[in-house]
N, C-alpha and C. Protein backbone atom coordinates (compact mmCIF):
# COMPACT_ATOMS: atom_id res chain seq x y z
N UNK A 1 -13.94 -40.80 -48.66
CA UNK A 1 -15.08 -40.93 -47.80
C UNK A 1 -14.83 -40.09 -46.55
N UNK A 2 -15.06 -39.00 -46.55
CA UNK A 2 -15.10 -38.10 -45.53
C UNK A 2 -15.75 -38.33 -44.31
N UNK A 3 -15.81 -38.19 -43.33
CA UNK A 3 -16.77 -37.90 -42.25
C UNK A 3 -17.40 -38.91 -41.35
N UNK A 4 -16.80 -40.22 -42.26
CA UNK A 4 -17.20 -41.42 -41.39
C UNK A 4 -16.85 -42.31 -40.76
N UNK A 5 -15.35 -42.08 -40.67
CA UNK A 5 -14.26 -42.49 -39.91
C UNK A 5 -13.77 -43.97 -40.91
N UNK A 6 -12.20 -44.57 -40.27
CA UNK A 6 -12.00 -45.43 -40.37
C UNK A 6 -13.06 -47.06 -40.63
N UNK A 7 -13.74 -47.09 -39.30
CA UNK A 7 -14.36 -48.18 -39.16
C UNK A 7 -15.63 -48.22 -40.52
N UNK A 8 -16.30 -46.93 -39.91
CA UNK A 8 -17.19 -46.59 -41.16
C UNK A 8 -17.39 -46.82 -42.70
N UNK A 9 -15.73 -46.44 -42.94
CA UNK A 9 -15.19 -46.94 -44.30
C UNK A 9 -15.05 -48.51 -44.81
N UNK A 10 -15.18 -49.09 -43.80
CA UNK A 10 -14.69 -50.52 -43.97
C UNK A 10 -15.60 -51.41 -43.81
N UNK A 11 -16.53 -50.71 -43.44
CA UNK A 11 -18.46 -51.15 -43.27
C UNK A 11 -18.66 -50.95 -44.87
N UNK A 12 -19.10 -49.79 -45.08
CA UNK A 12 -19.42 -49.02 -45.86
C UNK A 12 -18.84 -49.71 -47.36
N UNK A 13 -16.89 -49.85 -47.35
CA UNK A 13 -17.14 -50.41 -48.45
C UNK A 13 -16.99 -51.90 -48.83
N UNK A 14 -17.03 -52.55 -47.94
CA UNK A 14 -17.44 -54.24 -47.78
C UNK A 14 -18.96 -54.31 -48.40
N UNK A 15 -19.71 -53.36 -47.75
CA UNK A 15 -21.73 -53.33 -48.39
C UNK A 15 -21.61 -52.95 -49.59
N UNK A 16 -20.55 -51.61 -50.11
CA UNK A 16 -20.27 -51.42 -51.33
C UNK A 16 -19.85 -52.32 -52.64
N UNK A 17 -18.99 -52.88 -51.94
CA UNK A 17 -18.44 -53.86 -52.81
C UNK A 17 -19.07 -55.01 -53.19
N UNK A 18 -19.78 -55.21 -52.01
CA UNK A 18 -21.04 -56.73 -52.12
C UNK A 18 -22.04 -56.42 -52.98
N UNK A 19 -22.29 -54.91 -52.85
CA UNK A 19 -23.76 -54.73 -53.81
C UNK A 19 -23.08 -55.22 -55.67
N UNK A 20 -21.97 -54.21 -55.27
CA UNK A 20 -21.07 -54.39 -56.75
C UNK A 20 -20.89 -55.80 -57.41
N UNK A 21 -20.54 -56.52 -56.79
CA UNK A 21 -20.59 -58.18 -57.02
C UNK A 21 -21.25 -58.35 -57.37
N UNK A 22 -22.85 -58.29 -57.06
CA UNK A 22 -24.13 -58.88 -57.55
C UNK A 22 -24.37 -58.08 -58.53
N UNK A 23 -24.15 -56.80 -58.70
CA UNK A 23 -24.72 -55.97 -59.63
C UNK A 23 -24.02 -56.56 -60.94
N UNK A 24 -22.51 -56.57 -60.75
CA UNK A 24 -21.63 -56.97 -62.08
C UNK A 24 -21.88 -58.57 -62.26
N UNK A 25 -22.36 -59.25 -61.33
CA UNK A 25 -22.43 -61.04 -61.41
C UNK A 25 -20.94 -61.34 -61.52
N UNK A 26 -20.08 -61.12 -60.50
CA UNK A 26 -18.71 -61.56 -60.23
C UNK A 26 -18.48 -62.50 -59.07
N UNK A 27 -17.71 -63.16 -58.55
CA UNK A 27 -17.57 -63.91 -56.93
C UNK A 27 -16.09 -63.51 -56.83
N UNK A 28 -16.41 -62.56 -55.82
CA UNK A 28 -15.20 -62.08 -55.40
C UNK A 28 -14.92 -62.41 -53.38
N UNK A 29 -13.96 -62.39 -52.34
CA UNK A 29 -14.38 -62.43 -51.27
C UNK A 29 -14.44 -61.41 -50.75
N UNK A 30 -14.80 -61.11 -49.69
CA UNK A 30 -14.63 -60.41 -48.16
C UNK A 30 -14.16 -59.37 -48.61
N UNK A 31 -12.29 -59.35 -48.47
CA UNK A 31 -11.72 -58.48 -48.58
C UNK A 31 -11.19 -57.88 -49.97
N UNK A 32 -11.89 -58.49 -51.28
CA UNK A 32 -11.63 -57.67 -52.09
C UNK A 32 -12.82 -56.83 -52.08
N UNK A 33 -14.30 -57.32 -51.73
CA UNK A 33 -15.20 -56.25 -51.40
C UNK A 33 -14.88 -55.29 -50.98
N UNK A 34 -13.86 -55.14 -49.82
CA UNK A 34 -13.95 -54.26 -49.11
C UNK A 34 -12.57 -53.08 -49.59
N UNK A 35 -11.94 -53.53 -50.53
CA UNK A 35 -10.88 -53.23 -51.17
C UNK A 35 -11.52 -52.37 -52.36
N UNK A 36 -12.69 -52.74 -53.15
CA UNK A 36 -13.27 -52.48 -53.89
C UNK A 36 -14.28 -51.27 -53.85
N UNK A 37 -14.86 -51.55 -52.74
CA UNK A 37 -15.48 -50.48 -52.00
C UNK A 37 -15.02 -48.91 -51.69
N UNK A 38 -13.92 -49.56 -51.16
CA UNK A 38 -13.28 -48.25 -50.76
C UNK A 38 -12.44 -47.38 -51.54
N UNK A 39 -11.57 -48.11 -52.67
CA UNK A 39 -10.98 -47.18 -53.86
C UNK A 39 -12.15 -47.02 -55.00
N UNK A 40 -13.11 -47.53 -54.98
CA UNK A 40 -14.38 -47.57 -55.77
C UNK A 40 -14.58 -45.67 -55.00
N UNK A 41 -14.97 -46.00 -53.83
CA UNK A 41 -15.35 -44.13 -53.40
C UNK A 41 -14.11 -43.83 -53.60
N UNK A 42 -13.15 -43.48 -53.24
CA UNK A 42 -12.37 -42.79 -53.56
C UNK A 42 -12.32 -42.36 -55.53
N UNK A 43 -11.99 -43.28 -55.95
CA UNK A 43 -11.85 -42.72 -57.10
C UNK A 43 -13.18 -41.84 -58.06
N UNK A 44 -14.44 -42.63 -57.40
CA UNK A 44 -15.27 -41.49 -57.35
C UNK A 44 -15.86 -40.74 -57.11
N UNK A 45 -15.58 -40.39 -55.90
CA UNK A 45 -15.58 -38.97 -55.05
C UNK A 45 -14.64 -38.06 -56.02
N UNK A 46 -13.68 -38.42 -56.28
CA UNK A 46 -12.40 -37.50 -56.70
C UNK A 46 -13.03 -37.02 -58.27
N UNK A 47 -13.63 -38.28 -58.98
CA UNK A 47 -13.88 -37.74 -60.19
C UNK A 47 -15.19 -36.97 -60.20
N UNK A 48 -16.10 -36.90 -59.11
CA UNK A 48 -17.48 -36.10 -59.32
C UNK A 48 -17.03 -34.49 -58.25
N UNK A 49 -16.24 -34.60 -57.78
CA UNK A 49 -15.81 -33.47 -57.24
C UNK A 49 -15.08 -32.50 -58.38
N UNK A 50 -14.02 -33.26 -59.20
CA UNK A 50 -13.39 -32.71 -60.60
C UNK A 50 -14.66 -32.43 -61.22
N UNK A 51 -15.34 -33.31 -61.65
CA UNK A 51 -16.83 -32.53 -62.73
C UNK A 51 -17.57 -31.48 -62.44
N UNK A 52 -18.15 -32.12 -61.16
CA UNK A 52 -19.69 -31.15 -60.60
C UNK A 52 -19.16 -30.09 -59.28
N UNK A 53 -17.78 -30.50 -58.86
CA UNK A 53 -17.52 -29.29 -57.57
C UNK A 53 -18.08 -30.21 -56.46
N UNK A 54 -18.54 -31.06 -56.26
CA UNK A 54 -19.16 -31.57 -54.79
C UNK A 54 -19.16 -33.23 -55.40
N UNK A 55 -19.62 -33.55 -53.98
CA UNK A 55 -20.03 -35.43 -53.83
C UNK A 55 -20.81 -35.10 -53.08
N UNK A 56 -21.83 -36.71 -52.98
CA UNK A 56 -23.19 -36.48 -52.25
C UNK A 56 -22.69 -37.28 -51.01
N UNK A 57 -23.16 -36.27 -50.25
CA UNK A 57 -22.85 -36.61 -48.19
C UNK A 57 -24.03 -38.00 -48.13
N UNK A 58 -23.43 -37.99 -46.90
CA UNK A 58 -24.05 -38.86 -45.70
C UNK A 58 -23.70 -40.21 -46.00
N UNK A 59 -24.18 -41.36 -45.27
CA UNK A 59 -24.07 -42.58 -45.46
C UNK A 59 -24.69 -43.12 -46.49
N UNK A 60 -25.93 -43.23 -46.96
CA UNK A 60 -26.75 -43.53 -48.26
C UNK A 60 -25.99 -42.56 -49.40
N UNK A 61 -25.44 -41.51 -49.74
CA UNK A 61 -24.80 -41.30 -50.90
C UNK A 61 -23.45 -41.75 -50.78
N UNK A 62 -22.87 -42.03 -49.70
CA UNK A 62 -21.49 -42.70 -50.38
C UNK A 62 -21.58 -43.54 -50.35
N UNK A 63 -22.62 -44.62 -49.58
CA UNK A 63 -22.85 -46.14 -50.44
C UNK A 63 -22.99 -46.13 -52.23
N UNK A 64 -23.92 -45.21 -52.37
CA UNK A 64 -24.21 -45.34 -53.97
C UNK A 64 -23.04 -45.15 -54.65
N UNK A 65 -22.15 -43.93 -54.49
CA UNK A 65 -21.01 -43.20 -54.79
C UNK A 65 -20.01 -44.83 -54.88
N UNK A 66 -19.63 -45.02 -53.68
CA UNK A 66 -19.15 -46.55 -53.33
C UNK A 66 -19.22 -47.69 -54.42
N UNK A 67 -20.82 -47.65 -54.36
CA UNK A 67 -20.96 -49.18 -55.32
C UNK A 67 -20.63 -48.73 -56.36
N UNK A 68 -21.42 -47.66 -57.12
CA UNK A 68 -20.84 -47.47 -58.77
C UNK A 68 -19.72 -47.31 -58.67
N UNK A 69 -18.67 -46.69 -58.19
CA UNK A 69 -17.20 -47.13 -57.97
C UNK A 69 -16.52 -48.07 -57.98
N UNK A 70 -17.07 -48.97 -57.54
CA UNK A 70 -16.54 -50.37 -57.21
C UNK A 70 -17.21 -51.06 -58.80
N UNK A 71 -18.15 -50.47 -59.33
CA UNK A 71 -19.15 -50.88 -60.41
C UNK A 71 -17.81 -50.89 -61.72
N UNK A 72 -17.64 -49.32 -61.54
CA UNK A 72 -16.54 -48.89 -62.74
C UNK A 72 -15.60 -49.65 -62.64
N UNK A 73 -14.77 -50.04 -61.15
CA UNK A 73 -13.27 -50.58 -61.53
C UNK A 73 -13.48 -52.03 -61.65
N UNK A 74 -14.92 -53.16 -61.35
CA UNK A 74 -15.06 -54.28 -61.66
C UNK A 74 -15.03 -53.90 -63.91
N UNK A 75 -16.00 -53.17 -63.81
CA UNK A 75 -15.91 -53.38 -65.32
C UNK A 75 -14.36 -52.64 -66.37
N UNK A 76 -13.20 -51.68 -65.39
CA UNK A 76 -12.47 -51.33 -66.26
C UNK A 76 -11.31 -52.65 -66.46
N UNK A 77 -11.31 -53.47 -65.42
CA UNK A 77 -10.62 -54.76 -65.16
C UNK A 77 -11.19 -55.57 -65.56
N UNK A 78 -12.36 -55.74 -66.34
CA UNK A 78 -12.68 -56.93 -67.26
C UNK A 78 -12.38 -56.32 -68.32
N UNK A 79 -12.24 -55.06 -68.80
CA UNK A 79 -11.68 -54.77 -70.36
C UNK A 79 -10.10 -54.65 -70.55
N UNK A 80 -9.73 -54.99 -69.47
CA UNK A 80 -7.84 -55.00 -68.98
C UNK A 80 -7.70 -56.24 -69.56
N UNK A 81 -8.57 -56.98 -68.64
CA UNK A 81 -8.05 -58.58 -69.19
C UNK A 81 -8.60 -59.21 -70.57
N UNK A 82 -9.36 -58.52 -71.45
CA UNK A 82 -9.30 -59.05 -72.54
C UNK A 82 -8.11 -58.67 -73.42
């Protein structure tokens, strides 16, 4: 998450992670939201930068970027634990 500082990130992926919760129907708290959030962008920033050469800026694309991130590693950790 480029460009939006520390604090930003920790906004950003707490909202990330919360959307992710509801989206996947999980109860997770606070700080795994925000845990979730944030290696959620990271890991996909890194993988749409490897594909397409770029990630989508500003605050509204790395929320999205964010949640489906947080989307992928809620669902690669429910196929871990089966």
């Amino acid at each position: 998450m480029t460009g939006i500082g520390w604090i930003g990130s920790i906004i950003l992926g707490a909202l990330a992670g919360w959307i992710a919760e509801k989206i996947m129907k999980t109860d997770q708290g606070l700080l795994m939201n925000i845990i979730l959030g944030i290696v959620g962008a990271l890991v996909l920033n890194w993988l749409l930068v490897a594909i397409t050469g770029s990630t989508l800026g500003g605050w509204f694309g790395q929320l999205i970027v964010a949640a489906a991130g947080a989307c992928l590693l809620i669902f690669v950790a429910r196929l871990v634990r089966r």
